[in-house]
C-alpha atoms as a PDB file:
ATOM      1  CA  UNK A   1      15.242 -34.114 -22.332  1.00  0.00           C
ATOM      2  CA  UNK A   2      16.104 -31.358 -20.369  1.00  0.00           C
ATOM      3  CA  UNK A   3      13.623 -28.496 -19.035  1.00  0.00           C
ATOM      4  CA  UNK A   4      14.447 -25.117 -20.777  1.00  0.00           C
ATOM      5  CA  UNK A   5      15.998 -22.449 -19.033  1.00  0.00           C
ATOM      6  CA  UNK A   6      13.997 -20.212 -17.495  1.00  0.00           C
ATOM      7  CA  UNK A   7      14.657 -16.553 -18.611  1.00  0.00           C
ATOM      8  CA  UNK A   8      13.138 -14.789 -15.590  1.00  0.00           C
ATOM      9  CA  UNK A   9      14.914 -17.159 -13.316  1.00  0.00           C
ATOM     10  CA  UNK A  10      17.643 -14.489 -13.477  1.00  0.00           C
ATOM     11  CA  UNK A  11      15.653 -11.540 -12.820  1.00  0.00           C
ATOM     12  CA  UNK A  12      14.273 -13.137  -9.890  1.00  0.00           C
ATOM     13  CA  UNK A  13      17.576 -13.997  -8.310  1.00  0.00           C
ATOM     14  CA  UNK A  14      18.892  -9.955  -8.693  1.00  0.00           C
ATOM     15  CA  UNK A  15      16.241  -9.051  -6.764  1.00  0.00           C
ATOM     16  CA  UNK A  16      16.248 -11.787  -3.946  1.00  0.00           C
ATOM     17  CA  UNK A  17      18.386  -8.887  -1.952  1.00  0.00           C
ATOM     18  CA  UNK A  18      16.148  -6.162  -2.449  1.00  0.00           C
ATOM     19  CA  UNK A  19      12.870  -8.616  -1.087  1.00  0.00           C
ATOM     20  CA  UNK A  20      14.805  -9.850   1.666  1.00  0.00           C
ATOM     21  CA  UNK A  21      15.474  -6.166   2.849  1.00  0.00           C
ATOM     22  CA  UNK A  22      11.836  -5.623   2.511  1.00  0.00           C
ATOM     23  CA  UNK A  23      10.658  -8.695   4.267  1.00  0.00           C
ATOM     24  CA  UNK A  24      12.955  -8.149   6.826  1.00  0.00           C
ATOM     25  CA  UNK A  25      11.594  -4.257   7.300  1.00  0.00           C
ATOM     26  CA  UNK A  26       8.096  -5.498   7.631  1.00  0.00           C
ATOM     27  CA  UNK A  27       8.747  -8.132  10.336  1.00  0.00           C
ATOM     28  CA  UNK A  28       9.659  -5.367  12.704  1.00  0.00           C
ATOM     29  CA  UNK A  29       8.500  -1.828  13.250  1.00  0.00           C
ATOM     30  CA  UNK A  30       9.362   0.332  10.402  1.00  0.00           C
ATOM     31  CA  UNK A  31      11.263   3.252  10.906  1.00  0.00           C
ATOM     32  CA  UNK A  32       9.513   6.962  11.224  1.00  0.00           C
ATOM     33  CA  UNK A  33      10.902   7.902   7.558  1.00  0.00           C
ATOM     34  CA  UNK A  34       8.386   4.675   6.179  1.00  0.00           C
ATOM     35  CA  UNK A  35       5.357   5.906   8.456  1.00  0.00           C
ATOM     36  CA  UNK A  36       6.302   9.464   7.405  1.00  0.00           C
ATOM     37  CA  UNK A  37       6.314   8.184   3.515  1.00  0.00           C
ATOM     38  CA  UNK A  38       3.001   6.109   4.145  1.00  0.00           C
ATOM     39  CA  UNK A  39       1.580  10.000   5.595  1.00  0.00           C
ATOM     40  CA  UNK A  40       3.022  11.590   2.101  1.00  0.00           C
ATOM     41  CA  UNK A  41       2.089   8.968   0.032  1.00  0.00           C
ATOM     42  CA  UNK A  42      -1.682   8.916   1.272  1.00  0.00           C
ATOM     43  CA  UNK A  43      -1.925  12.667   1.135  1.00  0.00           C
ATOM     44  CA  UNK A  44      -0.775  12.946  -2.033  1.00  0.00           C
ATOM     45  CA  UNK A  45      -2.199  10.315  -4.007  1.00  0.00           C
ATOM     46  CA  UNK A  46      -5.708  10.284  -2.055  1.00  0.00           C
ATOM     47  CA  UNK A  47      -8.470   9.934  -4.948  1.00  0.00           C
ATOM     48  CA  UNK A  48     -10.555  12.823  -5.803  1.00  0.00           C
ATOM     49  CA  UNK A  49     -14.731  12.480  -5.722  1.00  0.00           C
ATOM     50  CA  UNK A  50     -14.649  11.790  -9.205  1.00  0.00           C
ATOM     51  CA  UNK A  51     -12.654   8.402  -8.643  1.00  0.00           C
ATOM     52  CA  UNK A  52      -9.579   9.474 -10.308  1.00  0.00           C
ATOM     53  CA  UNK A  53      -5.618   9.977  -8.676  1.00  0.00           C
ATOM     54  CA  UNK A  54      -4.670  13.039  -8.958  1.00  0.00           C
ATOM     55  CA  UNK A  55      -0.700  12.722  -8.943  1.00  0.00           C
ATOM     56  CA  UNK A  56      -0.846   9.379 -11.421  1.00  0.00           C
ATOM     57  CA  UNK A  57      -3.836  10.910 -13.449  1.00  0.00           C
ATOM     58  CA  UNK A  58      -5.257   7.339 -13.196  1.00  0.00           C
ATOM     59  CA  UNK A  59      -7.948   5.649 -11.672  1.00  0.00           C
ATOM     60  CA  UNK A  60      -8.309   5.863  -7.702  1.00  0.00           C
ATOM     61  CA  UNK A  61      -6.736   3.389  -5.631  1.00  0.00           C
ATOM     62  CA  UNK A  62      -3.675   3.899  -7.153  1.00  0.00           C
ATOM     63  CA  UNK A  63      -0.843   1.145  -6.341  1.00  0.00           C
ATOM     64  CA  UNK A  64       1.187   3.755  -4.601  1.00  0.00           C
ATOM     65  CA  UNK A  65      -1.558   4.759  -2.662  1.00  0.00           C
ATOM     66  CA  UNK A  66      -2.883   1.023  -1.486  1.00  0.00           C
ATOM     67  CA  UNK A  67       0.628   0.646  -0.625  1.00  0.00           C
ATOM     68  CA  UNK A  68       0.969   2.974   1.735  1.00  0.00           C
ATOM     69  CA  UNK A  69      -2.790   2.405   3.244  1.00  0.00           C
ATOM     70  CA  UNK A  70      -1.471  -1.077   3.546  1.00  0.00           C
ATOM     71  CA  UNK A  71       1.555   0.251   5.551  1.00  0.00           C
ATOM     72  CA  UNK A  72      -0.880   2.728   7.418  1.00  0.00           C
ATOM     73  CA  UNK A  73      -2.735  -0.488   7.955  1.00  0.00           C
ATOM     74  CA  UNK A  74       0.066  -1.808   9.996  1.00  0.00           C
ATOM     75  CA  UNK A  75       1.540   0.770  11.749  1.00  0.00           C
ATOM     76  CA  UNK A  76      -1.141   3.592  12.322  1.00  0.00           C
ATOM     77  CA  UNK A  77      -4.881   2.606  12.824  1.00  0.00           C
ATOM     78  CA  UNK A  78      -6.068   5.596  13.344  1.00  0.00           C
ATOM     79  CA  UNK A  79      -4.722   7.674  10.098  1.00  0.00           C
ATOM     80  CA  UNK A  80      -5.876   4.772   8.104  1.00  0.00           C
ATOM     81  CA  UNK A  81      -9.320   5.134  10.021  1.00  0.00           C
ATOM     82  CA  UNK A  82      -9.614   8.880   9.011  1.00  0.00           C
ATOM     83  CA  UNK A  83      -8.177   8.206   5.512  1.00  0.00           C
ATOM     84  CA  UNK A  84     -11.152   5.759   5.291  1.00  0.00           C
ATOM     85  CA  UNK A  85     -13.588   7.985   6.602  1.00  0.00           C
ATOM     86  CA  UNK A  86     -13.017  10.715   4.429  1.00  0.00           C
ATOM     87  CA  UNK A  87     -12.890   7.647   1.237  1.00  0.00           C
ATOM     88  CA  UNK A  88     -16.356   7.017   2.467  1.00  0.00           C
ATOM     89  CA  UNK A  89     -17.928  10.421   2.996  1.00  0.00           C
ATOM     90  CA  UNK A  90     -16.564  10.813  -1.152  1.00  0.00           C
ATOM     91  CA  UNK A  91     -18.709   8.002  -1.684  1.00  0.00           C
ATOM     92  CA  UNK A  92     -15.327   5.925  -2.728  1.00  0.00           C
ATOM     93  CA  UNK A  93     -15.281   3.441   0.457  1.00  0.00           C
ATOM     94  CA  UNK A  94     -18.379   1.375   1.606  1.00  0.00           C
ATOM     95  CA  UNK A  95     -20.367   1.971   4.395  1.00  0.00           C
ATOM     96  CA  UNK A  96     -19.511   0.508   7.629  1.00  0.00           C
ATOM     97  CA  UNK A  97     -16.109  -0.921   7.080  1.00  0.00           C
ATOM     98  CA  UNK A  98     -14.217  -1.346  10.330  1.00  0.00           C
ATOM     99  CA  UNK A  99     -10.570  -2.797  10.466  1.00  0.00           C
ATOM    100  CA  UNK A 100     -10.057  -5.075  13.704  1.00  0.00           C
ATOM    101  CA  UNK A 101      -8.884  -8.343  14.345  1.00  0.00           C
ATOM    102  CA  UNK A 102     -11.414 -10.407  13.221  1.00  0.00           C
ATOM    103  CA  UNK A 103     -10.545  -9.545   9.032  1.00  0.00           C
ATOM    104  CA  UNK A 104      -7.061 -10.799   9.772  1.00  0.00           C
END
């Protein structure tokens, strides 16, 4: 008997170019317009003291916005640092969180 088909098996495969781009972006140094996004991004979707996103109207921690802390992450330590700080003087990021080598 033969396995069925597998419906998303398609999907998958028309966007194989799209998450080789990205793969490929992240292995090297992005460009200043992704570090500039990450900046935007961060800015813009940073969650209020009431735990909420203010662009999505959702809950904090929005996916765009862990997406571009990831990015800030990466690429600039010490925005992400001060994007953290200002998380944990809201009372939204725990005490005594520091990002080195040793949570890689």
């Amino acid at each position: 008997m033969a396995p069925a088909p597998n419906a998303e098996c398609a999907a998958v495969d028309a966007e194989r170019p799209v998450l080789d781009e990205a793969a490929a972006a992240m292995r090297n140094r992005p460009d200043v317009d992704v570090l500039d996004w990450a900046r935007e991004t961060v800015t813009e979707h940073m969650p209020s003291r009431l735990a909420e996103c203010r662009a999505c109207d959702g809950p904090a921690f929005c996916p765009p916005f862990t997406n571009a802390l990831a990015v800030l992450d990466r690429w600039d330590h010490s925005r992400a640092r001060r994007v953290r700080a200002v998380l944990q003087y809201a009372g939204l990021w725990p005490d005594g969180y520091v990002h080195d080598g040793r949570d890689d």
